[in-house]
Every structure is written in C-alpha cells, then in structure tokens.
C-alpha atoms as a PDB file:
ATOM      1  CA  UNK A   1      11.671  -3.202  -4.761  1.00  0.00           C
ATOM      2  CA  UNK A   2      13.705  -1.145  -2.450  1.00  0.00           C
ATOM      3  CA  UNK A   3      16.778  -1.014  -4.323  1.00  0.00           C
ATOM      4  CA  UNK A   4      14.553  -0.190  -7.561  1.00  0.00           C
ATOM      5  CA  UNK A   5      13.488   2.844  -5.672  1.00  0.00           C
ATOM      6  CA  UNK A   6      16.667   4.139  -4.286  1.00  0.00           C
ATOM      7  CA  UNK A   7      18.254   4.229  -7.919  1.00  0.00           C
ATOM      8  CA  UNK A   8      15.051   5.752  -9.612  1.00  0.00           C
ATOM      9  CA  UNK A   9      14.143   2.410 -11.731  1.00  0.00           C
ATOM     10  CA  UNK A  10      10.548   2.489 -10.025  1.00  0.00           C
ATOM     11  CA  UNK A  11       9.645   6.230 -10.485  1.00  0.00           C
ATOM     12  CA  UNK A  12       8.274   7.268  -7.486  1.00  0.00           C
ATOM     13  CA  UNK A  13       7.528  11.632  -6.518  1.00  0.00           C
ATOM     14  CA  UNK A  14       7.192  10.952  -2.569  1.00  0.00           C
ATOM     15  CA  UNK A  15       8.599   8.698  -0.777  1.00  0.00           C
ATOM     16  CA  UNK A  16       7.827   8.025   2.824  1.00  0.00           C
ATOM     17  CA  UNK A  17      10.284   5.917   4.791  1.00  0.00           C
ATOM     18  CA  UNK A  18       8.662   4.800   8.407  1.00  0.00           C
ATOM     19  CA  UNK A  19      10.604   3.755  10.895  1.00  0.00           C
ATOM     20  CA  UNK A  20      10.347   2.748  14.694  1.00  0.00           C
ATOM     21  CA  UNK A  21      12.272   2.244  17.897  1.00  0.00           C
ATOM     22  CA  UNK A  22      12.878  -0.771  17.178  1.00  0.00           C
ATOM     23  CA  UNK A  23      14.928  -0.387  14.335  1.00  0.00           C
ATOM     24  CA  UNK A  24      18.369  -0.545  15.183  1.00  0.00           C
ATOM     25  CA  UNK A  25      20.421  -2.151  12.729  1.00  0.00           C
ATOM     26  CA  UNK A  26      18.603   0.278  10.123  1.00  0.00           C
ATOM     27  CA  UNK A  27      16.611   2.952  10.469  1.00  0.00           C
ATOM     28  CA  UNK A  28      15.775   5.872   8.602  1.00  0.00           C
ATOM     29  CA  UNK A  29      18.615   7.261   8.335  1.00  0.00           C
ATOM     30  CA  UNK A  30      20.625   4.882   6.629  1.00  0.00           C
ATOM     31  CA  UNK A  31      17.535   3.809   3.698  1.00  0.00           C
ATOM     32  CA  UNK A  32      17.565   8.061   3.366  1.00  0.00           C
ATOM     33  CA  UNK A  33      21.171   8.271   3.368  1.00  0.00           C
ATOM     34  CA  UNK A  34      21.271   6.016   0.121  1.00  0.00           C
ATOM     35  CA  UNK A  35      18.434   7.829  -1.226  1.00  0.00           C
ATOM     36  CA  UNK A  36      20.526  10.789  -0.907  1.00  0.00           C
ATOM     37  CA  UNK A  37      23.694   9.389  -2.641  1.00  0.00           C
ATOM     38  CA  UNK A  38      21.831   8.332  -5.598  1.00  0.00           C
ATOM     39  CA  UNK A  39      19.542  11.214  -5.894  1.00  0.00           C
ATOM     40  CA  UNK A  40      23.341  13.129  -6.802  1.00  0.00           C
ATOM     41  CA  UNK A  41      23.547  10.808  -9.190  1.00  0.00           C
ATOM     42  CA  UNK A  42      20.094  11.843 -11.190  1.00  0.00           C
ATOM     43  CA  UNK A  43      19.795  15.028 -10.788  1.00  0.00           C
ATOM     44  CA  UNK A  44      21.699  18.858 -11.408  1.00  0.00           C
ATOM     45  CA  UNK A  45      20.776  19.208  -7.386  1.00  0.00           C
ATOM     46  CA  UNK A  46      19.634  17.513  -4.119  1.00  0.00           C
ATOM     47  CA  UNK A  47      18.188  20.024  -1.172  1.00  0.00           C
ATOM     48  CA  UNK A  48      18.914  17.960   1.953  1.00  0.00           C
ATOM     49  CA  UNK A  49      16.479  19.766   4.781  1.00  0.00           C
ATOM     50  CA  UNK A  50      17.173  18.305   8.246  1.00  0.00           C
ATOM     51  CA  UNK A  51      15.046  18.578  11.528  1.00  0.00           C
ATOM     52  CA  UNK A  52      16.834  15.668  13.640  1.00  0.00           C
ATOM     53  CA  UNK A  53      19.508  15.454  12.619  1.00  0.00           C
ATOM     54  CA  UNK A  54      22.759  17.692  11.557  1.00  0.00           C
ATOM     55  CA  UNK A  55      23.389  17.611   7.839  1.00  0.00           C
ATOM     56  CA  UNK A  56      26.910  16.823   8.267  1.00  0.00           C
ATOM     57  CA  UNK A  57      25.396  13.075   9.565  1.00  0.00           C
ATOM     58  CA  UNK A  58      24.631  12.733   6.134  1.00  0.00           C
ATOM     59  CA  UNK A  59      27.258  14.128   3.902  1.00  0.00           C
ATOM     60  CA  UNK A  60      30.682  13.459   6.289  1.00  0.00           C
ATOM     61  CA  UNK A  61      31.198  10.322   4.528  1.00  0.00           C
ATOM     62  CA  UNK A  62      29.908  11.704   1.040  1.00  0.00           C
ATOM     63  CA  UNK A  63      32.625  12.193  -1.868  1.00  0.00           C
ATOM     64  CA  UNK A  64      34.512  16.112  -1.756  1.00  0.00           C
ATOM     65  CA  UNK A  65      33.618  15.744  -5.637  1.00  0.00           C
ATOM     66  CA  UNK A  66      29.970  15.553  -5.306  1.00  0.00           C
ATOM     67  CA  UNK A  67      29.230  17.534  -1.905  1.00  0.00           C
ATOM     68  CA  UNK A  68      29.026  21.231  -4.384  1.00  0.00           C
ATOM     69  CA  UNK A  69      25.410  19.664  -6.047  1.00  0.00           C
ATOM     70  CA  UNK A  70      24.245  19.053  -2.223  1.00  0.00           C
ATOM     71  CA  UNK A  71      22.355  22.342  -0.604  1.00  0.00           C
ATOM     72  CA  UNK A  72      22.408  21.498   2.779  1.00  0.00           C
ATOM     73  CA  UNK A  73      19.843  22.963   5.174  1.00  0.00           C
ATOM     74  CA  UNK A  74      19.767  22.178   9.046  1.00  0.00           C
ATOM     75  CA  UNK A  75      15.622  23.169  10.085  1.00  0.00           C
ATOM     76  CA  UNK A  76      16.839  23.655  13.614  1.00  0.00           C
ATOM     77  CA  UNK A  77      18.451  26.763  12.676  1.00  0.00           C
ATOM     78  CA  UNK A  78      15.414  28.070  10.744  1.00  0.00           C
ATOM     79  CA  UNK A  79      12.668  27.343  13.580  1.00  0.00           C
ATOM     80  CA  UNK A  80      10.206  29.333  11.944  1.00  0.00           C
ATOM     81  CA  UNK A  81      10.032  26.537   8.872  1.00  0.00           C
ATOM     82  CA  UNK A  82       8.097  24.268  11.045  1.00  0.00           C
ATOM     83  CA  UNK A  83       7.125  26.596  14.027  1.00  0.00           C
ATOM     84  CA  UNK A  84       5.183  28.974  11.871  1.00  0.00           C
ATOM     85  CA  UNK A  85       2.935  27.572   8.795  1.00  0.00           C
ATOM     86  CA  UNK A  86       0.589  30.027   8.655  1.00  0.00           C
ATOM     87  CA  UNK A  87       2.409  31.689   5.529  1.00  0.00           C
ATOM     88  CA  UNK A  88       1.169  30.693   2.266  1.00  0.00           C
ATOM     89  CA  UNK A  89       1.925  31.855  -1.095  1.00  0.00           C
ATOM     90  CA  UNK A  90      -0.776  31.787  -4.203  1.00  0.00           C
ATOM     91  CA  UNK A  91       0.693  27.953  -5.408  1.00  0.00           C
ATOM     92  CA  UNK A  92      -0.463  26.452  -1.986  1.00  0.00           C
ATOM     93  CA  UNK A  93       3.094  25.828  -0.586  1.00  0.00           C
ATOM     94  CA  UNK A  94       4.379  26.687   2.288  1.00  0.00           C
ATOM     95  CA  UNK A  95       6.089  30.231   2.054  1.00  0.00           C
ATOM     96  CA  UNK A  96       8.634  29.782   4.344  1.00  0.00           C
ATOM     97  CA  UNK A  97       9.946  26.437   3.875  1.00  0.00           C
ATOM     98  CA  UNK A  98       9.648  27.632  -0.402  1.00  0.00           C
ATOM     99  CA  UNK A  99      11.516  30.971   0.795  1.00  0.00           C
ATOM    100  CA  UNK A 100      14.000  29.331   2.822  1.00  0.00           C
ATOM    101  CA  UNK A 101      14.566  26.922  -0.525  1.00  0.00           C
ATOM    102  CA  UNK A 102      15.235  29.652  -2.871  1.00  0.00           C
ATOM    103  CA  UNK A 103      17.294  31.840  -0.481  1.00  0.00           C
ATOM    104  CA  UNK A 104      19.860  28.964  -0.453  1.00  0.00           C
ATOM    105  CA  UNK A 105      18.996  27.427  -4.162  1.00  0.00           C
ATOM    106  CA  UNK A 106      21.547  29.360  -7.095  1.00  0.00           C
ATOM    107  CA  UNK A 107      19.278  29.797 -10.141  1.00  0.00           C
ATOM    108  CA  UNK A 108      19.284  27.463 -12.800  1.00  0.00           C
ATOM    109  CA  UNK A 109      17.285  24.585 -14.831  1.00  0.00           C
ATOM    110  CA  UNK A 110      16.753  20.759 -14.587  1.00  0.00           C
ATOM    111  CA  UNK A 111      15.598  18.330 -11.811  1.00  0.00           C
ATOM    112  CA  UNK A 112      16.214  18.581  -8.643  1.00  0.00           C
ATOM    113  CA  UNK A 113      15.792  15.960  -5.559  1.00  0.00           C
ATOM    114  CA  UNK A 114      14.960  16.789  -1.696  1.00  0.00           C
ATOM    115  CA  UNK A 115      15.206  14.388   1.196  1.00  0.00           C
ATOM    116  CA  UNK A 116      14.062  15.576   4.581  1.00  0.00           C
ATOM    117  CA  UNK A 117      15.128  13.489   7.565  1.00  0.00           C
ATOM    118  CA  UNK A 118      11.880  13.854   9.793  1.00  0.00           C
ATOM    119  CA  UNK A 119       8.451  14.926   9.153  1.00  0.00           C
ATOM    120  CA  UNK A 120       7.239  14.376  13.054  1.00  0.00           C
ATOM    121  CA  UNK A 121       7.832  18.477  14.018  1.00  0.00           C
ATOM    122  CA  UNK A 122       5.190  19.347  11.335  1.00  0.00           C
ATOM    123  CA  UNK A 123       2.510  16.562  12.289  1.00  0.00           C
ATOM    124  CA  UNK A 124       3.122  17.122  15.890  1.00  0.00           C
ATOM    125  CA  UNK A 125       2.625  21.040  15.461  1.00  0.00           C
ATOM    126  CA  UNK A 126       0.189  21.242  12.985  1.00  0.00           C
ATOM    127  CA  UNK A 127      -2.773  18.750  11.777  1.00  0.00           C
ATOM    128  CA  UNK A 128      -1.623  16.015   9.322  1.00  0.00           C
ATOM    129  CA  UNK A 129      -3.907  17.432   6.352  1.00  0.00           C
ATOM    130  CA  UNK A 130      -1.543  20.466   6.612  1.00  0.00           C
ATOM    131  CA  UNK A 131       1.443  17.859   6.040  1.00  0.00           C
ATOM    132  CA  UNK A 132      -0.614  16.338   3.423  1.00  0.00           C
ATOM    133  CA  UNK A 133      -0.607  19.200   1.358  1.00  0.00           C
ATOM    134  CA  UNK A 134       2.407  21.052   1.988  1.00  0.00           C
ATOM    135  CA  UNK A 135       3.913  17.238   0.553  1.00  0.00           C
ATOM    136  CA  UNK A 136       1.400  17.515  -2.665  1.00  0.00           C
ATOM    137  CA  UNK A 137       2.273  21.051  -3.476  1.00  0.00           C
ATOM    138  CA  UNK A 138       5.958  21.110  -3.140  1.00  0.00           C
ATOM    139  CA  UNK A 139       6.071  17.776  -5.313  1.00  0.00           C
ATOM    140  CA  UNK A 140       4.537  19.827  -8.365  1.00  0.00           C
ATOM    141  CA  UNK A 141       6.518  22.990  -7.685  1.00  0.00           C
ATOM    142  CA  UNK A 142       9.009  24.450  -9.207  1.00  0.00           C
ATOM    143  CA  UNK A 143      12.124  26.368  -7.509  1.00  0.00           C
ATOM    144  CA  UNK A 144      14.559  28.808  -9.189  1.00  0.00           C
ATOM    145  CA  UNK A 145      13.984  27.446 -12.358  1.00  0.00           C
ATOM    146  CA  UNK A 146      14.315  23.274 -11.291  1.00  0.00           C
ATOM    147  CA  UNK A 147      11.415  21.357 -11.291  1.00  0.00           C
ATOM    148  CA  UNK A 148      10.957  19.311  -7.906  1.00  0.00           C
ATOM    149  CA  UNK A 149      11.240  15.396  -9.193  1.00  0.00           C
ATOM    150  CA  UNK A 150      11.336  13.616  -6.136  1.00  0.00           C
ATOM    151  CA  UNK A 151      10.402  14.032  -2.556  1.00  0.00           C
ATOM    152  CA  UNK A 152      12.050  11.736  -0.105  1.00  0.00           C
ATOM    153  CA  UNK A 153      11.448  12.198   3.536  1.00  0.00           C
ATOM    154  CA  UNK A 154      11.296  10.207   6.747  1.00  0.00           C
ATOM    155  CA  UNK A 155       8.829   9.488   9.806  1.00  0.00           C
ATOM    156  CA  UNK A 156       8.817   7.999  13.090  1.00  0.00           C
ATOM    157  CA  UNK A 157       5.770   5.491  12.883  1.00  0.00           C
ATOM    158  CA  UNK A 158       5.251   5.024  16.998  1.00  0.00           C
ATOM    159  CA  UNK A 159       4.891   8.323  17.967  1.00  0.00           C
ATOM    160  CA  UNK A 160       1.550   9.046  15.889  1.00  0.00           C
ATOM    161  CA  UNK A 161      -1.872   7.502  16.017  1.00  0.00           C
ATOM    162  CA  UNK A 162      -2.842   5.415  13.311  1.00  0.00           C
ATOM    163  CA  UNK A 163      -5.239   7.606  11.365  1.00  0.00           C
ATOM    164  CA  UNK A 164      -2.512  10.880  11.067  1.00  0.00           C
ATOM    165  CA  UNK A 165       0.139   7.767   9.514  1.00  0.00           C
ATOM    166  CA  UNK A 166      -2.959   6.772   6.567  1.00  0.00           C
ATOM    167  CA  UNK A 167      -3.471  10.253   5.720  1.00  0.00           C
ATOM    168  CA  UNK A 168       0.640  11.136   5.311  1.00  0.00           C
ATOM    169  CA  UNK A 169       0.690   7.012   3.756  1.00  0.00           C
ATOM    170  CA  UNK A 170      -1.815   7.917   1.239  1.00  0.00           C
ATOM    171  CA  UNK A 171      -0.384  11.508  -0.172  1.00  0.00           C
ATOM    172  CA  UNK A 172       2.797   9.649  -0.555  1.00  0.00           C
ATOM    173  CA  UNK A 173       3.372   7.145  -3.640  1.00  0.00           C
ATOM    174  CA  UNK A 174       5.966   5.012  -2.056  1.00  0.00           C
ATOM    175  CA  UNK A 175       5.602   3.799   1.555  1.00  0.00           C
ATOM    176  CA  UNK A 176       8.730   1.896   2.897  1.00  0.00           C
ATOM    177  CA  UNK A 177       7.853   0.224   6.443  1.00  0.00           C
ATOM    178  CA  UNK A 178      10.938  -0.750   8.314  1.00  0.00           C
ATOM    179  CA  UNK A 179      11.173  -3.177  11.435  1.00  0.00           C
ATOM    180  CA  UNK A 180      13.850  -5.448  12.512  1.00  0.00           C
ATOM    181  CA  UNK A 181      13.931  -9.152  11.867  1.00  0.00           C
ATOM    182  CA  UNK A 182      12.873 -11.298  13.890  1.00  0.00           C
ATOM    183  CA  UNK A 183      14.247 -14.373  12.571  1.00  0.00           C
ATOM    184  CA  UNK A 184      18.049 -13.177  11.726  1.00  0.00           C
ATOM    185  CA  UNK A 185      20.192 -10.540  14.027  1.00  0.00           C
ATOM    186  CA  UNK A 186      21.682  -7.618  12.439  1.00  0.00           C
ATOM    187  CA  UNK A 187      19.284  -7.964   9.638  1.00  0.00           C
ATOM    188  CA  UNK A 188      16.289  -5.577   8.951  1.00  0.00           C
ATOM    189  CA  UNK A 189      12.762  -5.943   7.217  1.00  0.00           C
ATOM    190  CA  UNK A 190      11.367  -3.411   4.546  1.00  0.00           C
ATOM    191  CA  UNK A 191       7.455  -3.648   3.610  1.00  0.00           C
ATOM    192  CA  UNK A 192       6.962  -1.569   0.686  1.00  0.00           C
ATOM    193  CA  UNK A 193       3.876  -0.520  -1.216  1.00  0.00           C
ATOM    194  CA  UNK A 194       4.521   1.077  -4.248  1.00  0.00           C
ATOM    195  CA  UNK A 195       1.657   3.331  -6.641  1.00  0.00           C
ATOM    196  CA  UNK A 196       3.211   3.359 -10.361  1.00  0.00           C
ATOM    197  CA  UNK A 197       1.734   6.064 -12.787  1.00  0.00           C
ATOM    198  CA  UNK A 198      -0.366   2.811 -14.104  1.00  0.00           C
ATOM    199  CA  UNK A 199      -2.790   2.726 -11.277  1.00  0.00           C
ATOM    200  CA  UNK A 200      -0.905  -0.765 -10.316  1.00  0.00           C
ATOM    201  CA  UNK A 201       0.015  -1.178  -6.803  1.00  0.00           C
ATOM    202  CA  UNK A 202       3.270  -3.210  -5.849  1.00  0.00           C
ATOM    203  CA  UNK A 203       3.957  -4.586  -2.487  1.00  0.00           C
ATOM    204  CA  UNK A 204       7.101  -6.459  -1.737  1.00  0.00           C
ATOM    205  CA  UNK A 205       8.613  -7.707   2.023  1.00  0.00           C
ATOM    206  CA  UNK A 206      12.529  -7.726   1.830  1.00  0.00           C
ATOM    207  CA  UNK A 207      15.651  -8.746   4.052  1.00  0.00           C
ATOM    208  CA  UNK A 208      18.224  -6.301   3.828  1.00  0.00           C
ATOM    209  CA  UNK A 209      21.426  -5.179   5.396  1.00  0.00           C
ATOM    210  CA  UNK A 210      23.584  -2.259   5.959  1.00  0.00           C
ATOM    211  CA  UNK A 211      27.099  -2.330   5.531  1.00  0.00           C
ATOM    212  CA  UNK A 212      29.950  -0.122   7.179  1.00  0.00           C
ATOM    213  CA  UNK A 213      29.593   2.751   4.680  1.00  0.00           C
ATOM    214  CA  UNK A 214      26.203   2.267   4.811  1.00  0.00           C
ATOM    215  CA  UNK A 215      24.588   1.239   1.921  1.00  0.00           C
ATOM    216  CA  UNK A 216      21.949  -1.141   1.239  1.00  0.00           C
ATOM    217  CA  UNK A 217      22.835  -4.637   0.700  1.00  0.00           C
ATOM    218  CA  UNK A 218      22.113  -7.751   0.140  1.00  0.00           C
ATOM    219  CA  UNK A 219      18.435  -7.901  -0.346  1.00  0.00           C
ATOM    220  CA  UNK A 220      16.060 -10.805  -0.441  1.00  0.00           C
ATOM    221  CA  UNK A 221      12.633 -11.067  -0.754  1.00  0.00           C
ATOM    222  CA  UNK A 222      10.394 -12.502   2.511  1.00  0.00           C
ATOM    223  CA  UNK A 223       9.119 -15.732   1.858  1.00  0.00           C
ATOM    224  CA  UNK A 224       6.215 -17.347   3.420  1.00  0.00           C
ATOM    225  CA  UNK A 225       7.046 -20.213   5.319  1.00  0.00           C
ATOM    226  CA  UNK A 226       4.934 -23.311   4.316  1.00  0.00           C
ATOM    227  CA  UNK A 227       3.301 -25.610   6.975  1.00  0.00           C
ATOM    228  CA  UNK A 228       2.492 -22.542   9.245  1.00  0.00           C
ATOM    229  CA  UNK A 229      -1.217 -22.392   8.568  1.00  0.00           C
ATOM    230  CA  UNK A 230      -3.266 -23.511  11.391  1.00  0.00           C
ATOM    231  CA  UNK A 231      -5.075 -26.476  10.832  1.00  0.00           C
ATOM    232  CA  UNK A 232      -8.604 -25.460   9.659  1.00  0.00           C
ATOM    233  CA  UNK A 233     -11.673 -26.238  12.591  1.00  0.00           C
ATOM    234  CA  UNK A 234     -14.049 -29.440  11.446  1.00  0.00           C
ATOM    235  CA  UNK A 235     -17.424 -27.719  10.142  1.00  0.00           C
ATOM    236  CA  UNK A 236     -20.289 -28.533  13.003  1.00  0.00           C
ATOM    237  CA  UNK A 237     -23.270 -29.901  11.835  1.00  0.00           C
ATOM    238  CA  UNK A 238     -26.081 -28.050  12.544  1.00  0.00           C
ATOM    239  CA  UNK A 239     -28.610 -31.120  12.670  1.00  0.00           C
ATOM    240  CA  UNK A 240     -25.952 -33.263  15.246  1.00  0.00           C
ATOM    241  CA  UNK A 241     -27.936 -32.062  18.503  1.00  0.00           C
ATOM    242  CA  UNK A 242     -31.805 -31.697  17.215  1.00  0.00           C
ATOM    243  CA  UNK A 243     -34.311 -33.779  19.302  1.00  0.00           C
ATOM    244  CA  UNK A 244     -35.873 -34.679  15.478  1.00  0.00           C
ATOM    245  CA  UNK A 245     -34.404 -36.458  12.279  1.00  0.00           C
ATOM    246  CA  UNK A 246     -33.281 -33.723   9.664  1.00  0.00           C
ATOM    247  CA  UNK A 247     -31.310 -36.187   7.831  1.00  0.00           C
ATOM    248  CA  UNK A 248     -31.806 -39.558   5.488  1.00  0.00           C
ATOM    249  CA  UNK A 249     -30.183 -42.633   5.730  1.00  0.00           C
ATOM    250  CA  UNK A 250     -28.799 -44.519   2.251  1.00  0.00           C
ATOM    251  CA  UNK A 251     -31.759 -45.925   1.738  1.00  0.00           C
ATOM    252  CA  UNK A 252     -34.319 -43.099   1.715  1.00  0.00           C
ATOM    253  CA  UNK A 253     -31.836 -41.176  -0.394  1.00  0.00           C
ATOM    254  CA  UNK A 254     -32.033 -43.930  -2.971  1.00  0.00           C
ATOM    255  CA  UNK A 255     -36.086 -44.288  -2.824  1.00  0.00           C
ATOM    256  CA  UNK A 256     -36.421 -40.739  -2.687  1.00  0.00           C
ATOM    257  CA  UNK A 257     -33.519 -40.290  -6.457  1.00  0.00           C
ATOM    258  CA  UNK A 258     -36.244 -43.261  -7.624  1.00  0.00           C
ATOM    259  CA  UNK A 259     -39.393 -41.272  -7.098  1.00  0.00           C
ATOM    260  CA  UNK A 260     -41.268 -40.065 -10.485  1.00  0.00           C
ATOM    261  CA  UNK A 261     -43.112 -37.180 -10.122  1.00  0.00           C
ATOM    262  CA  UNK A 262     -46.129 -36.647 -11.736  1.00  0.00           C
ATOM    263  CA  UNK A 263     -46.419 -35.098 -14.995  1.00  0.00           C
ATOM    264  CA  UNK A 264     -42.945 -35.809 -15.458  1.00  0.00           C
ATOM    265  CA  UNK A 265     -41.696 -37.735 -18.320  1.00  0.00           C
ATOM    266  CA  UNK A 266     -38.889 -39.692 -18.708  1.00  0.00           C
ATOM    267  CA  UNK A 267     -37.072 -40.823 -21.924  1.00  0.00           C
ATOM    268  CA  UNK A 268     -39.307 -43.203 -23.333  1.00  0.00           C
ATOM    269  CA  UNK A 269     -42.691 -41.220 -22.219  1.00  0.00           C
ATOM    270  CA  UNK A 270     -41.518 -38.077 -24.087  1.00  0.00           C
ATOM    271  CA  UNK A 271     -40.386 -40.588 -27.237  1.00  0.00           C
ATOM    272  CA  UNK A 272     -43.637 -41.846 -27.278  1.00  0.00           C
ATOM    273  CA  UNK A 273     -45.656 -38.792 -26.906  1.00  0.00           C
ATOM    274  CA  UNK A 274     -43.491 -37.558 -29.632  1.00  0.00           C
ATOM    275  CA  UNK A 275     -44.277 -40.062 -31.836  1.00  0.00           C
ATOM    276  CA  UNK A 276     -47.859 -40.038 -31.716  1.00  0.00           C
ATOM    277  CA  UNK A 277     -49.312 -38.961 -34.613  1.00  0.00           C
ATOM    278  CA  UNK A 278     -51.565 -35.552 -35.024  1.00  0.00           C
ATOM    279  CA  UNK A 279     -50.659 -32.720 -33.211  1.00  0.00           C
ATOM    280  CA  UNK A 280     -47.567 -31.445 -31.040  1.00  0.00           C
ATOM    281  CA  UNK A 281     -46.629 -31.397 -27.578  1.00  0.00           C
ATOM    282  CA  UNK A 282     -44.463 -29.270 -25.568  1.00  0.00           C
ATOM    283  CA  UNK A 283     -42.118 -30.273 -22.580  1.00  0.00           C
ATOM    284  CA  UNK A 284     -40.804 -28.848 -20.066  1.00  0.00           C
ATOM    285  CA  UNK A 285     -37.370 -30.113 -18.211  1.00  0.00           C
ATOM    286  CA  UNK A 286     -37.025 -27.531 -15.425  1.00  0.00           C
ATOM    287  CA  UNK A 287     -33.610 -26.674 -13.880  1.00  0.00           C
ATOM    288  CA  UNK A 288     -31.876 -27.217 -10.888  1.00  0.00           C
ATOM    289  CA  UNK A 289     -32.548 -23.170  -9.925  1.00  0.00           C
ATOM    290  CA  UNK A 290     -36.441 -23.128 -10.908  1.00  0.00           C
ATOM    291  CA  UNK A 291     -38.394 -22.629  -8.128  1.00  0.00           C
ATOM    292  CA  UNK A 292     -41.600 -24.552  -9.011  1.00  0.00           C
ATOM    293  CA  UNK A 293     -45.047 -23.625  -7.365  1.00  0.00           C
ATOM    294  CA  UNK A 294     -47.865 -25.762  -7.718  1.00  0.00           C
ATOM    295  CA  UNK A 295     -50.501 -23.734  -5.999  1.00  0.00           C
ATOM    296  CA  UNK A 296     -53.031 -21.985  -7.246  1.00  0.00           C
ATOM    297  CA  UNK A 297     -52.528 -18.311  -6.824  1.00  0.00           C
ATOM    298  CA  UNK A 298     -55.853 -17.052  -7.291  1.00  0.00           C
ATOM    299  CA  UNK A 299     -57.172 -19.497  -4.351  1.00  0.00           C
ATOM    300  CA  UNK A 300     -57.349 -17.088  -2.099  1.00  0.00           C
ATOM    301  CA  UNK A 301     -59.876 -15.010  -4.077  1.00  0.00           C
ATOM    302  CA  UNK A 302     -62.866 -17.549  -3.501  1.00  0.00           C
ATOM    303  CA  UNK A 303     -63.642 -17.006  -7.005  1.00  0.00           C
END
C-alpha cells in the first residue's frame, strides 16, 4: 500500500504522513522525501513548502537534471504564511500561502504536486478546522494555470490531542501512521488507511526500510501472529450458587420431551381425524417462536 501511494498507483489528493518521536530509523522525512522524487516524475511541477526543515534537506541528494521542475519554498523565511491566516481570497484559500505560490510559480498548464514537511505551526497557531479547510481548498485549486493534483504533507502525531489529529485524519484521503518496530531493529512500521474515489476503504500494516539514499524498501505486509489470543474465560452459570433447583436432571428432561399436551395431536391422531368421514378439520402445529396464551383475555371483565 505504501509503495502504491508514493508512485501514484493508488490515487490519493491528500496525503497525511504522521509521525512520532519515536521514529528514528524513518520518519517523515524520508516517506516525504520519496513522495517528492516521484511526484517529479508525474507531474510538469512539484512546490516543495518547508516549515522544519531547509529545502536543501530534501533536494541535496536530488538529480541536477530534475531540480529546474522543483519550486522550492523555505516557510521560515515567509513567517507571515503561517503567522497570519486571517487573509482570504473569494475561493476559500488562504491568500498568502496562494500568493506566496504564484509569486514563485512561472505560468503554465498541467498538474502540479506539493509536499509540505510540517503542518504543526498552523494547528498550533490556529484551530484545526482552519487546517481542515485551508487542506480542502488548496486540493481543488488551481495556480497559474496548473491544477493542484496532489497534496502531500507531514505531522508530528505526539504533540496534538487526539481530537485536532481526527479532524486533520479525516480531511485527508490517505493517512500513513509511522512507528518503529518493535520486533526487528532498524526496521519501521507504516499503518495506512486509504479512501479510493469508490467509497472503499483500504487499510494495510507494513515493514519497511530505508536505505542510504533513502528510499523505501523492502516492504512486507504485518502479519498476525497465530496462538496469541488469550484463552477465552469459561461462561459462569448463573444457576451454580441459587439456594433452589433451576435445572433438570436426564431424567426429567426425558419425561418432560414425553409429555403430550392436550389438544395436541400427533401423527396418527391427525391421520385419523383426517380420515373420518363428513366434514373437515383444521390443525394447528405452532412454532418454536409462537408465544401461546391460554388465558382468557376477557376474564377480567366479569362478564
């Protein structure tokens, strides 16, 4: 699943990579790196907007060939792009991240990609609806003549409350959930959940490592260990501790299955009756569900 997102086989408009701590051996900024790499590879540009980190962490080990379709953007020069979102424009988008975008975009036509490495400044400046639909809009926008085909951006996961993560989570259609093995060193563990176009919902657990250049590699889905289930509790009877009886022994259970009822016929009754001559009779076999009341229910009336 996560290499069929990186190289645009799954299509997917936002993706949110969520990382932690914890996550040494791969983190956000390698899964975004290779996001980046192939995103030059499917479309006429890729905006790379940065907030952590540099943009030259990203594109130093790119190749000269391909760096010209890169715009490259570093958000801690342009403070006001996360400082100040009180500028709108009539589309709903931010107006100075979308000015900031087309200041540094050259005009043209075709697709175009953007990763951003962090989106903790905006949800720990402004309230995570605001992120919601600054994500939304700019994924159905169109810049300088490209339309916006794929979002890509990253998010530290233990530095928000639970609640802010769902809202981001569920304005995203791609969710990749990294954490470090616990079973294998140097290894890493991505959770996806993945919304195609169909309405279906895909989740996958992989293994996967990073190499020295820093690509995604060798990937293998989790699978659930058998014989780790805990054995299940013996049901308690109810009836066990009672002062009274509440259950039969074999015997009463076969005198009561040999009990006739009245009015009810058996085989040979309801062959006989049938055979009688002059007139009909009707019979009645009621079912397991039937809830059978002999009272009378005008006896309380004292008719």
């Amino acid at each position: 699943m996560l290499l069929d997102l990186i190289r645009g086989n799954e299509l997917s408009s936002v993706v949110l990579v969520k990382d932690s701590v914890d996550c040494i051996d791969a983190s956000n900024v390698h899964v975004l790196y290779n996001f980046l790499l192939n995103q030059i590879q499917r479309f006429e540009k890729v905006i790379l907007l940065c907030y952590e980190d540099s943009p030259e962490s990203y594109t130093h080990a790119l190749p000269e060939n391909i760096e010209a379709r890169i715009v490259s953007l570093d958000g801690t020069k342009h403070p006001h792009t996360w400082l100040d979102f009180h500028d709108f424009d009539k589309t709903g988008v931010d107006g100075n991240i979308k000015k900031l975008l087309e200041d540094n975009l050259p005009q043209g036509n075709g697709n175009i990609g953007i990763v951003i490495d962090s989106l903790s400044f905006h949800l720990l400046l402004r309230p995570p609806s605001f992120t919601c639909q600054f994500l939304r809009k700019l994924s159905t926008s169109q810049i300088k003549g490209y339309d916006i085909k794929q979002i890509v951006c990253g998010i530290h996961g233990d530095i928000f409350d639970e609640n802010s993560l769902r809202l981001v989570e569920h304005t995203a259609s791609s969710v990749l959930i990294l954490s470090p093995s616990q079973i294998t060193s140097h290894t890493s563990i991505c959770s996806s959940i993945h919304h195609r176009t169909s309405g279906k919902v895909l989740r996958m657990n992989e293994y996967f490592n990073v190499d020295e250049n820093n690509i995604v590699k060798d990937l293998r889905e989790v699978k659930s260990t058998a014989g780790t289930t805990e054995p299940e509790e013996k049901s308690i009877d109810p009836a066990s501790n009672l002062t009274f009886n509440l259950t039969l022994k074999e015997s009463e259970k076969e005198a009561r299955s040999q009990l006739v009822l009245p009015y009810t016929y058996d085989k040979n009754k309801q062959d006989a009756a049938l055979n009688q001559p002059g007139g009909g009779k009707i019979f009645y076999e009621a079912d397991d569900v039937d809830d059978l009341d002999e009272e009378d229910p005008d006896d309380d009336l004292h008719i």
